[in-house]
PDB file of N, CA and C in Angstrom:
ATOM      1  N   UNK A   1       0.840  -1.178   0.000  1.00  0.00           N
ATOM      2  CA  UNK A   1       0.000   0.000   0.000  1.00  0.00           C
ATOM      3  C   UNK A   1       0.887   1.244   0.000  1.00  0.00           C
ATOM      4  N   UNK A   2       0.311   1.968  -0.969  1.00  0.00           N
ATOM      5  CA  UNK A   2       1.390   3.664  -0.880  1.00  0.00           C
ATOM      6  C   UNK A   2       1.310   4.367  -0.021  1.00  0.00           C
ATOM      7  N   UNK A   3       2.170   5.228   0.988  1.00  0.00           N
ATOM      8  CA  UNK A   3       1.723   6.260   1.647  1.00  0.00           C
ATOM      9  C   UNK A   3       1.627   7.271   1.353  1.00  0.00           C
ATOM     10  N   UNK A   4       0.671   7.904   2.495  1.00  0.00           N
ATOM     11  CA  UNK A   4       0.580   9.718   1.684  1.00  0.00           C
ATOM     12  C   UNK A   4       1.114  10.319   2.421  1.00  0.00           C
ATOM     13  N   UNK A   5       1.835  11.371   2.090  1.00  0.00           N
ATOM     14  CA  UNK A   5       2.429  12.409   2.526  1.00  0.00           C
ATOM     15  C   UNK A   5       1.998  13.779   2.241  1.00  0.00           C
ATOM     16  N   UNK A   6       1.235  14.288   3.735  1.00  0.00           N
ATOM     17  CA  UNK A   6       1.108  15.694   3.740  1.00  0.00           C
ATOM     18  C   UNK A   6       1.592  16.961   3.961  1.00  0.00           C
ATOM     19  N   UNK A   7       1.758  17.771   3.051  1.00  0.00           N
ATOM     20  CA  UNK A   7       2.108  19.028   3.669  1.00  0.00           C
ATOM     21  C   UNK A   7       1.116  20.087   3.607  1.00  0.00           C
ATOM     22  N   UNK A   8       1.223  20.593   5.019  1.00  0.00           N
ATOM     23  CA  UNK A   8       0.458  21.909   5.050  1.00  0.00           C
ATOM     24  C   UNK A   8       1.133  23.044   4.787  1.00  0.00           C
ATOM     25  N   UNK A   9       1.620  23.379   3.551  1.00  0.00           N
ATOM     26  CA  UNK A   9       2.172  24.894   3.611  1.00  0.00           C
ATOM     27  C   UNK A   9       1.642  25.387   2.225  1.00  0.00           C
ATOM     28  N   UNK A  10       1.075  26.349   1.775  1.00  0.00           N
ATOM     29  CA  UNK A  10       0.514  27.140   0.958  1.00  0.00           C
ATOM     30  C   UNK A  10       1.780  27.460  -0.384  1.00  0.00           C
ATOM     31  N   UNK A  11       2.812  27.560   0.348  1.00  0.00           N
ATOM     32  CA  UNK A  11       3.820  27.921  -0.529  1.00  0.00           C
ATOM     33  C   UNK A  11       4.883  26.784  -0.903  1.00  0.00           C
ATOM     34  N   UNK A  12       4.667  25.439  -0.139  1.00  0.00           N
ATOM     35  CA  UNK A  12       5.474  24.559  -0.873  1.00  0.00           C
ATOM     36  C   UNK A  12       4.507  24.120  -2.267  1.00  0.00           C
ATOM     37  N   UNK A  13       3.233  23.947  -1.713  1.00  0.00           N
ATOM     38  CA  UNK A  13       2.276  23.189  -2.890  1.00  0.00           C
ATOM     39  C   UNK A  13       2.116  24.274  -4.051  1.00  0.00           C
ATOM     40  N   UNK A  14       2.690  25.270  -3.931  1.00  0.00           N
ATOM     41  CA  UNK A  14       2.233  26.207  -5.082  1.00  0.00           C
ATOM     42  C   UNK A  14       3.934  26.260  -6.006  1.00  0.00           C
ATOM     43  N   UNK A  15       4.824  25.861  -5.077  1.00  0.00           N
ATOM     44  CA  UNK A  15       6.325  25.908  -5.931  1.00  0.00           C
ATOM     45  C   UNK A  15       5.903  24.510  -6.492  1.00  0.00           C
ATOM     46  N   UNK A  16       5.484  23.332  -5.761  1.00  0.00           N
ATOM     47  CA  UNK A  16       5.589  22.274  -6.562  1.00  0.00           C
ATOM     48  C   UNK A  16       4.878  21.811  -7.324  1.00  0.00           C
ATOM     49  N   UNK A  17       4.017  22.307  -7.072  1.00  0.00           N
ATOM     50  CA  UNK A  17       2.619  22.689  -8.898  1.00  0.00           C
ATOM     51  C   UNK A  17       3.052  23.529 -10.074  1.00  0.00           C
ATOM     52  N   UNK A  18       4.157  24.614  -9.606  1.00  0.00           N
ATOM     53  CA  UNK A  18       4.380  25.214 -10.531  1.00  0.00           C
ATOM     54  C   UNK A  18       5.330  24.204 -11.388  1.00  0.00           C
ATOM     55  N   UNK A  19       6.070  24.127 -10.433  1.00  0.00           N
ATOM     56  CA  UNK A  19       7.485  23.291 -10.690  1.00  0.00           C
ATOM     57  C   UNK A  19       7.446  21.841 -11.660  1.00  0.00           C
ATOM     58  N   UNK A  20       6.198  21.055 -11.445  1.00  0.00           N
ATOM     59  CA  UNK A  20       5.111  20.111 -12.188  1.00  0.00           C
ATOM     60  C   UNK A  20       4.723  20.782 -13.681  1.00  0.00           C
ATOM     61  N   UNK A  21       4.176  21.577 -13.501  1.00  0.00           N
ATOM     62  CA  UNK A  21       3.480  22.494 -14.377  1.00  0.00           C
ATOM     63  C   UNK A  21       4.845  22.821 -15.630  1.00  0.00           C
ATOM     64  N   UNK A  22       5.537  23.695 -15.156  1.00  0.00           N
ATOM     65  CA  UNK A  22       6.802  23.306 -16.249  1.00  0.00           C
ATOM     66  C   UNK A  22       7.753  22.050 -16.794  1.00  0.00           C
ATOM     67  N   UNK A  23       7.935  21.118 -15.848  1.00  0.00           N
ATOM     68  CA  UNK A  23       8.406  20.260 -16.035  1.00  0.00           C
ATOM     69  C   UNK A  23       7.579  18.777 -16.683  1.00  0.00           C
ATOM     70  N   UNK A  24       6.050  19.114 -17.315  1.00  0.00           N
ATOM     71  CA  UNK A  24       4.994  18.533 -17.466  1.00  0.00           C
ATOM     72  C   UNK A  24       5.644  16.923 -16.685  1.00  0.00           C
ATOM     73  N   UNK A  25       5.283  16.841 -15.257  1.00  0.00           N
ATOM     74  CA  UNK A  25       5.390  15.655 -14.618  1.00  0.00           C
ATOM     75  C   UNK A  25       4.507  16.111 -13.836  1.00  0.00           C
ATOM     76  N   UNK A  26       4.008  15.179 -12.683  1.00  0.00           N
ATOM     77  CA  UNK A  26       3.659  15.421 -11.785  1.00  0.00           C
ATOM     78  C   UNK A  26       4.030  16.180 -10.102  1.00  0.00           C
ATOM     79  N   UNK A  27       3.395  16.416  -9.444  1.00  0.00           N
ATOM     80  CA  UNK A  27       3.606  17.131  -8.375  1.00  0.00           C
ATOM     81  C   UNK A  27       4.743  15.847  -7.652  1.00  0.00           C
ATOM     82  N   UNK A  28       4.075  14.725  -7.250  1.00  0.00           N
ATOM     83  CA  UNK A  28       4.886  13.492  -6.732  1.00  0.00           C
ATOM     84  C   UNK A  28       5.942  13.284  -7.451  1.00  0.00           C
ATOM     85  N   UNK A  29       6.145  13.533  -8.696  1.00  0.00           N
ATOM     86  CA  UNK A  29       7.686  13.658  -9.107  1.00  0.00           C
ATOM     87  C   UNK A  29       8.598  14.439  -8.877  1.00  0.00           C
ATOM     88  N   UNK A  30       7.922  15.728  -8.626  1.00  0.00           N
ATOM     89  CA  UNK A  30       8.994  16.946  -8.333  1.00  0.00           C
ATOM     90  C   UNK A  30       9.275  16.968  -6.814  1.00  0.00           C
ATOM     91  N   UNK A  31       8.575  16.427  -6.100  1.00  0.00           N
ATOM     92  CA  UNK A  31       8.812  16.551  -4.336  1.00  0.00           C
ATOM     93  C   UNK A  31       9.835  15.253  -4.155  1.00  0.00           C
ATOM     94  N   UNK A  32       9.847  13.844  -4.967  1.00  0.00           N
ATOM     95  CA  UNK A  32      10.595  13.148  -4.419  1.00  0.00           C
ATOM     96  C   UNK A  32      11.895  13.368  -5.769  1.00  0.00           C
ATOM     97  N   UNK A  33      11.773  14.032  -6.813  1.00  0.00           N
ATOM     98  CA  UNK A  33      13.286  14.388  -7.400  1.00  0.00           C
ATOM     99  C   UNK A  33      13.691  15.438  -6.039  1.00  0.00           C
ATOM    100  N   UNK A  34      13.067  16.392  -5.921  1.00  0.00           N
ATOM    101  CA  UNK A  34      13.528  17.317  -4.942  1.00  0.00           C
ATOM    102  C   UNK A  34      13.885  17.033  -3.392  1.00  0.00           C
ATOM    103  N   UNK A  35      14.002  15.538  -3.087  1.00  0.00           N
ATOM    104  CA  UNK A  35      13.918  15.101  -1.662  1.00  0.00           C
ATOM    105  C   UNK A  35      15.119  14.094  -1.917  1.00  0.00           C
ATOM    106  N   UNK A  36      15.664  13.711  -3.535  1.00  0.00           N
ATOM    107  CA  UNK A  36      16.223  12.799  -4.150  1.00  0.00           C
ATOM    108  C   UNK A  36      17.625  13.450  -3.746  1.00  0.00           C
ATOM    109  N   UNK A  37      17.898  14.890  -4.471  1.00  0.00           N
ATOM    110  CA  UNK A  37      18.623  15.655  -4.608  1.00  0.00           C
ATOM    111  C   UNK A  37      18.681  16.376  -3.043  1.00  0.00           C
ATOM    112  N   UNK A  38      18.489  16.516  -2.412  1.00  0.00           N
ATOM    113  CA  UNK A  38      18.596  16.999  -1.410  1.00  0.00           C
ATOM    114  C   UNK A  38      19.233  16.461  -0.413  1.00  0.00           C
ATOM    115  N   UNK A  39      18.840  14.923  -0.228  1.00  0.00           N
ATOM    116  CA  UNK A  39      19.296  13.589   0.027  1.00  0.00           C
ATOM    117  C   UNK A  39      20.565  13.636   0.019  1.00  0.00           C
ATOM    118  N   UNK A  40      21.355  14.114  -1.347  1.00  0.00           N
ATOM    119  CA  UNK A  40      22.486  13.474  -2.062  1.00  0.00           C
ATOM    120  C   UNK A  40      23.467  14.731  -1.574  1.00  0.00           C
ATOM    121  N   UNK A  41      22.937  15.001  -1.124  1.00  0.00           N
ATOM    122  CA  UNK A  41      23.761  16.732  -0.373  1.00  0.00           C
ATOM    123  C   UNK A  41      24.171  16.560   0.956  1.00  0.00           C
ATOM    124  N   UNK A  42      23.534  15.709   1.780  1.00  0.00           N
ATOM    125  CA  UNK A  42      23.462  15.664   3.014  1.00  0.00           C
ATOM    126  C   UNK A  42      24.527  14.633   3.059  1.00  0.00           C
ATOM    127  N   UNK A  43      24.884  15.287   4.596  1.00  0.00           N
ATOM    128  CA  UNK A  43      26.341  14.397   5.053  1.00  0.00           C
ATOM    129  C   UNK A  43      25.612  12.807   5.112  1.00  0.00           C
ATOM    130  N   UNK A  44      26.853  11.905   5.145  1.00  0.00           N
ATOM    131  CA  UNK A  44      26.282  10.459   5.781  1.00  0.00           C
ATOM    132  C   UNK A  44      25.684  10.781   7.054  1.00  0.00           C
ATOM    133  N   UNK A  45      25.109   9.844   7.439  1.00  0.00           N
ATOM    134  CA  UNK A  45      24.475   9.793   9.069  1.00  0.00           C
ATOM    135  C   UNK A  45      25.124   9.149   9.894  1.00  0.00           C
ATOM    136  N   UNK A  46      26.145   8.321   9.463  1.00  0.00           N
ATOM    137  CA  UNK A  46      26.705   7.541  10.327  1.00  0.00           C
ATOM    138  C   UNK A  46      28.308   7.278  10.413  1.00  0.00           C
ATOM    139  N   UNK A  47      28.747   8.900  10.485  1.00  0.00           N
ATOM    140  CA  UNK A  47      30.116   9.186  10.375  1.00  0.00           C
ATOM    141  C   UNK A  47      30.581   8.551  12.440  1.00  0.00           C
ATOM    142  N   UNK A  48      31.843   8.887  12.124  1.00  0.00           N
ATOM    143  CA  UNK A  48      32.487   8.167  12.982  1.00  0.00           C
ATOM    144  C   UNK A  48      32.767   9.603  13.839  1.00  0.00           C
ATOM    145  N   UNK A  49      33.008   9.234  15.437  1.00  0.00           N
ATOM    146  CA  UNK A  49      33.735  10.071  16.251  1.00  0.00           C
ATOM    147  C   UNK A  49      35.161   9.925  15.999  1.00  0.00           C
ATOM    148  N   UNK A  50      35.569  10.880  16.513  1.00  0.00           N
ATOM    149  CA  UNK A  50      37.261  10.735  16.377  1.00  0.00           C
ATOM    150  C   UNK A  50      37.995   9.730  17.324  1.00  0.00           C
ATOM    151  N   UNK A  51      37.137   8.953  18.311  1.00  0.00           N
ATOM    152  CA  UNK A  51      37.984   7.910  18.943  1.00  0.00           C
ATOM    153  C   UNK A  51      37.855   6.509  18.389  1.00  0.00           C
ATOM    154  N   UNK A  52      36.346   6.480  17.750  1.00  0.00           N
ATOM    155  CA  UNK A  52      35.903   5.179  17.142  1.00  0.00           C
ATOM    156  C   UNK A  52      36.873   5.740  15.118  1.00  0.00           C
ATOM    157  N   UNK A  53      37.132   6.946  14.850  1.00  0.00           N
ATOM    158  CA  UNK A  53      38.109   6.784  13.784  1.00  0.00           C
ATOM    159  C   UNK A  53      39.334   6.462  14.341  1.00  0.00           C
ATOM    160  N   UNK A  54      39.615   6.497  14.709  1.00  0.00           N
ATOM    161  CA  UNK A  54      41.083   6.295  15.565  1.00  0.00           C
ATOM    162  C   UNK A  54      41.149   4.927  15.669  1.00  0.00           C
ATOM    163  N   UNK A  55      40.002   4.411  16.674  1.00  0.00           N
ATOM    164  CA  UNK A  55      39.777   2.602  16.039  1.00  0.00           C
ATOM    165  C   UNK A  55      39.863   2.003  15.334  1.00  0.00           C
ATOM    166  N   UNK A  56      39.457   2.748  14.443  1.00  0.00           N
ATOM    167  CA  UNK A  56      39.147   2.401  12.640  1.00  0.00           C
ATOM    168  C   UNK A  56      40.534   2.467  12.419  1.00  0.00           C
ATOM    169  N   UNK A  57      41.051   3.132  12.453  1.00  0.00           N
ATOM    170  CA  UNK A  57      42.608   2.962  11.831  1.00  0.00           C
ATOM    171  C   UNK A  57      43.955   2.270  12.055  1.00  0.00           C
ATOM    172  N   UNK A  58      43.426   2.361  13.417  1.00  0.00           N
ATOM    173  CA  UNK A  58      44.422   1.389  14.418  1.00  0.00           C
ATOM    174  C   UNK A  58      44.330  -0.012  13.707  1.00  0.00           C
ATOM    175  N   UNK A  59      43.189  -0.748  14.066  1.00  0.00           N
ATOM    176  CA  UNK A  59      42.510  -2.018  13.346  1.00  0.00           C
ATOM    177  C   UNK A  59      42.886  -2.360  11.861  1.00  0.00           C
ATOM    178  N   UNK A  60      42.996  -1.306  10.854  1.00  0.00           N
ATOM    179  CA  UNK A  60      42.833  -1.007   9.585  1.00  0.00           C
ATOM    180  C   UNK A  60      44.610  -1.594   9.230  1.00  0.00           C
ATOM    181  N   UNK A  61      45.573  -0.526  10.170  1.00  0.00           N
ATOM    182  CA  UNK A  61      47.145  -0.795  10.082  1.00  0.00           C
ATOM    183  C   UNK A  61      47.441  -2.669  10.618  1.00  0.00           C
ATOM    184  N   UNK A  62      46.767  -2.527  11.388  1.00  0.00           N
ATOM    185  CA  UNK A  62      46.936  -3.994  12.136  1.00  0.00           C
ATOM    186  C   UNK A  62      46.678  -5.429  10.765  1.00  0.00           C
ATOM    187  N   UNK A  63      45.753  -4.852  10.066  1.00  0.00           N
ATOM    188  CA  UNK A  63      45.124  -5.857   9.299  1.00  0.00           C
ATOM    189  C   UNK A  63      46.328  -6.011   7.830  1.00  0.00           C
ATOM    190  N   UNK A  64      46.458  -4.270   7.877  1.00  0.00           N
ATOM    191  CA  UNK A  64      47.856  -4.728   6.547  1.00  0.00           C
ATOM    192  C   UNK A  64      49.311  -4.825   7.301  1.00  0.00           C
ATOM    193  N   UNK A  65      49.104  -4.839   8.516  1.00  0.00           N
ATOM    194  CA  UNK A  65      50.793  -5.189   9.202  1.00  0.00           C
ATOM    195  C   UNK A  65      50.304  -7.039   9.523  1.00  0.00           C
ATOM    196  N   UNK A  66      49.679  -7.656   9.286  1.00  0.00           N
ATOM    197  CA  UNK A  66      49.040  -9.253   9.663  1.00  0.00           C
ATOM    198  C   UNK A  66      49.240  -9.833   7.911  1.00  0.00           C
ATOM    199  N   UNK A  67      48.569  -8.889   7.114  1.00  0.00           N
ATOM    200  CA  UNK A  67      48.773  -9.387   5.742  1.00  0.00           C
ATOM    201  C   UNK A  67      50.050  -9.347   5.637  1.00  0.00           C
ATOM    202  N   UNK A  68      50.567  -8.227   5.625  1.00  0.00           N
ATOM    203  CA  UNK A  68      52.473  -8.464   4.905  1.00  0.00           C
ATOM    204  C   UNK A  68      53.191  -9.917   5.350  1.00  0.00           C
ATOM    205  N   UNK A  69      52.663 -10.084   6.460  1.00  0.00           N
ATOM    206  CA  UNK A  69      53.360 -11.447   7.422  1.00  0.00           C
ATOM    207  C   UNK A  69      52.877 -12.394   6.803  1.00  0.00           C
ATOM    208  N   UNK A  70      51.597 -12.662   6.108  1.00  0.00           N
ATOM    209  CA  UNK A  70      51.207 -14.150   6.049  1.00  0.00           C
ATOM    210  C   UNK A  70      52.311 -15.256   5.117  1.00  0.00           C
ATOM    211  N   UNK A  71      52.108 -16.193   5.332  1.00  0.00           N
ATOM    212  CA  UNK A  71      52.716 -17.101   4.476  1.00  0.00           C
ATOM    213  C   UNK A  71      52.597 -17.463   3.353  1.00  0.00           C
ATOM    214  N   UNK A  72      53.179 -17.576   2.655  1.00  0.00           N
ATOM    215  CA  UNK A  72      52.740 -17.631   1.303  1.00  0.00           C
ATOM    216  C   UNK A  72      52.209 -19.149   1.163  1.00  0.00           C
ATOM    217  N   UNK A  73      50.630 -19.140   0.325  1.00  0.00           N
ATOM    218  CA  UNK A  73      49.365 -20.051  -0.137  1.00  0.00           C
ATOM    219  C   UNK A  73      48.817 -19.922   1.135  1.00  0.00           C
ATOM    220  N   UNK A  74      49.108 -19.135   2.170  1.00  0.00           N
ATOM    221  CA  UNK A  74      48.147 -19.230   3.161  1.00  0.00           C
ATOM    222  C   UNK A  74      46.777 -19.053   2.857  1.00  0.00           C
ATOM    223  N   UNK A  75      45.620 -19.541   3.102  1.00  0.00           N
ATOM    224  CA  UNK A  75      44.288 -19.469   2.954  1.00  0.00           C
ATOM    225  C   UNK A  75      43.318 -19.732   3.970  1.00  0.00           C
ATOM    226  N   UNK A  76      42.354 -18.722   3.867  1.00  0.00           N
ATOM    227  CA  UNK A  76      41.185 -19.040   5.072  1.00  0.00           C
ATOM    228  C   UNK A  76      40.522 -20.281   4.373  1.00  0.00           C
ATOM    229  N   UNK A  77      40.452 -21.185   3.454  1.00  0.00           N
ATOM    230  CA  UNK A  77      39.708 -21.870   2.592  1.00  0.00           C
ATOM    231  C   UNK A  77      39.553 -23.286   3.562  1.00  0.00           C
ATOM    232  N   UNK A  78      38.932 -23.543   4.919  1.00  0.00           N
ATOM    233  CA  UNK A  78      38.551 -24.853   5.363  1.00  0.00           C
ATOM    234  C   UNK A  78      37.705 -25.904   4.952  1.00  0.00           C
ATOM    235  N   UNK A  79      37.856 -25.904   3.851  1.00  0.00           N
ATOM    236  CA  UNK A  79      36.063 -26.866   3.561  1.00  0.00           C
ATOM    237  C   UNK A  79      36.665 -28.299   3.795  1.00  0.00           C
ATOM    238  N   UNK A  80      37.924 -28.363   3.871  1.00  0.00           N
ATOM    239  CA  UNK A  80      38.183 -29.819   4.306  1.00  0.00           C
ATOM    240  C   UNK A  80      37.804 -30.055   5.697  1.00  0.00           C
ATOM    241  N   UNK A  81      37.580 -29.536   6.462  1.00  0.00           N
ATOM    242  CA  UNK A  81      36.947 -29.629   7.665  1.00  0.00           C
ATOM    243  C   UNK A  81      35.575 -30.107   7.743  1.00  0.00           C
ATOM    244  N   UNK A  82      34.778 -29.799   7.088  1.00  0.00           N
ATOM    245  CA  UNK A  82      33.240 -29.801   6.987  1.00  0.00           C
ATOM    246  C   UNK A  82      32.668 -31.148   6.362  1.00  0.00           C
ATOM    247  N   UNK A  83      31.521 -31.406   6.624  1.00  0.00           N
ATOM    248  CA  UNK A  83      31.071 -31.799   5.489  1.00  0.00           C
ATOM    249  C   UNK A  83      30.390 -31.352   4.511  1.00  0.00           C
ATOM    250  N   UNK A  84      29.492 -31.802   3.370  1.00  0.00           N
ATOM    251  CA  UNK A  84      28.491 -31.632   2.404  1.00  0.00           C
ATOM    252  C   UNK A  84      27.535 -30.916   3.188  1.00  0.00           C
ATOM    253  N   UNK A  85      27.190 -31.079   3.969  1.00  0.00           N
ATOM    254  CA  UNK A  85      25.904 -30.678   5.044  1.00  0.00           C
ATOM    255  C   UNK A  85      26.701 -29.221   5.803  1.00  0.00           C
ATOM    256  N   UNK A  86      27.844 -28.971   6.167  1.00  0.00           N
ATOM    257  CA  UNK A  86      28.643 -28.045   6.625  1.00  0.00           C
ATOM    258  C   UNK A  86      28.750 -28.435   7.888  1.00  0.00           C
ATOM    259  N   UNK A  87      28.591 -29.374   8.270  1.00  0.00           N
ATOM    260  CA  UNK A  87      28.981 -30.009   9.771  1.00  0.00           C
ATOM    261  C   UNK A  87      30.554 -30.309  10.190  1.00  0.00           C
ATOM    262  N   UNK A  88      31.039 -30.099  11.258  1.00  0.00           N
ATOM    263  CA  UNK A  88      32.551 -30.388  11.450  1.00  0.00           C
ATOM    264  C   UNK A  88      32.548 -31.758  10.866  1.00  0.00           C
ATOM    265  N   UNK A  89      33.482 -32.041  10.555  1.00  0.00           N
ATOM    266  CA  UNK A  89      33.780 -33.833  10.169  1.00  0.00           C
ATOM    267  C   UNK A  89      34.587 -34.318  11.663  1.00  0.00           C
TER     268      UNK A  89
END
C-alpha cells in the first residue's frame, strides 16, 4: 500500500505545482526528485567520532601489518573440515 504524505504549507504546494506544471510531470515527481537531490547533499548519518576513527585505523594498520606477514598459499579456505551438510567432520 502507498503512503501519503502531507504538507500543510501554501507555498510549498504552489512551488511544486508550478514546478510540475513546467516540467509537465507530476507534483509526486517533483517533491521526491527534490527530496532525491537533497538527500544526495546531506552528510552520511553515520560518520564516525574521532575515537571510534582512531579505532578504525588502528585495526585497519593492524590488518595490513598481519597481511604483509602471512605465508605464502596461506588461505582461510577450510572446507576440508566440513562436510556436504557443513557439519565439522
Amino acid at each position: 500500500m502507498t503512503k501519503q504524505l502531507n504538507i500543510r504549507s501554501d507555498e510549498a504546494h504552489a512551488l511544486a505545482s508550478d514546478f510540475a506544471e513546467r516540467l509537465d510531470t507530476s507534483v509526486t515527481d517533483v517533491v521526491l526528485r527534490a527530496l532525491r537531490e537533497f538527500g544526495a547533499k546531506l552528510d552520511p548519518r553515520d560518520e564516525l567520532t574521532p575515537s571510534q576513527q582512531a579505532e578504525f585505523d588502528a585495526l585497519r594498520a593492524l590488518a595490513r601489518k598481519a597481511s604483509a606477514n602471512k605465508r605464502p598459499g596461506a588461505t582461510s579456505d577450510h572446507r576440508d573440515m566440513y562436510d556436504e551438510f557443513g557439519l565439522p567432520l
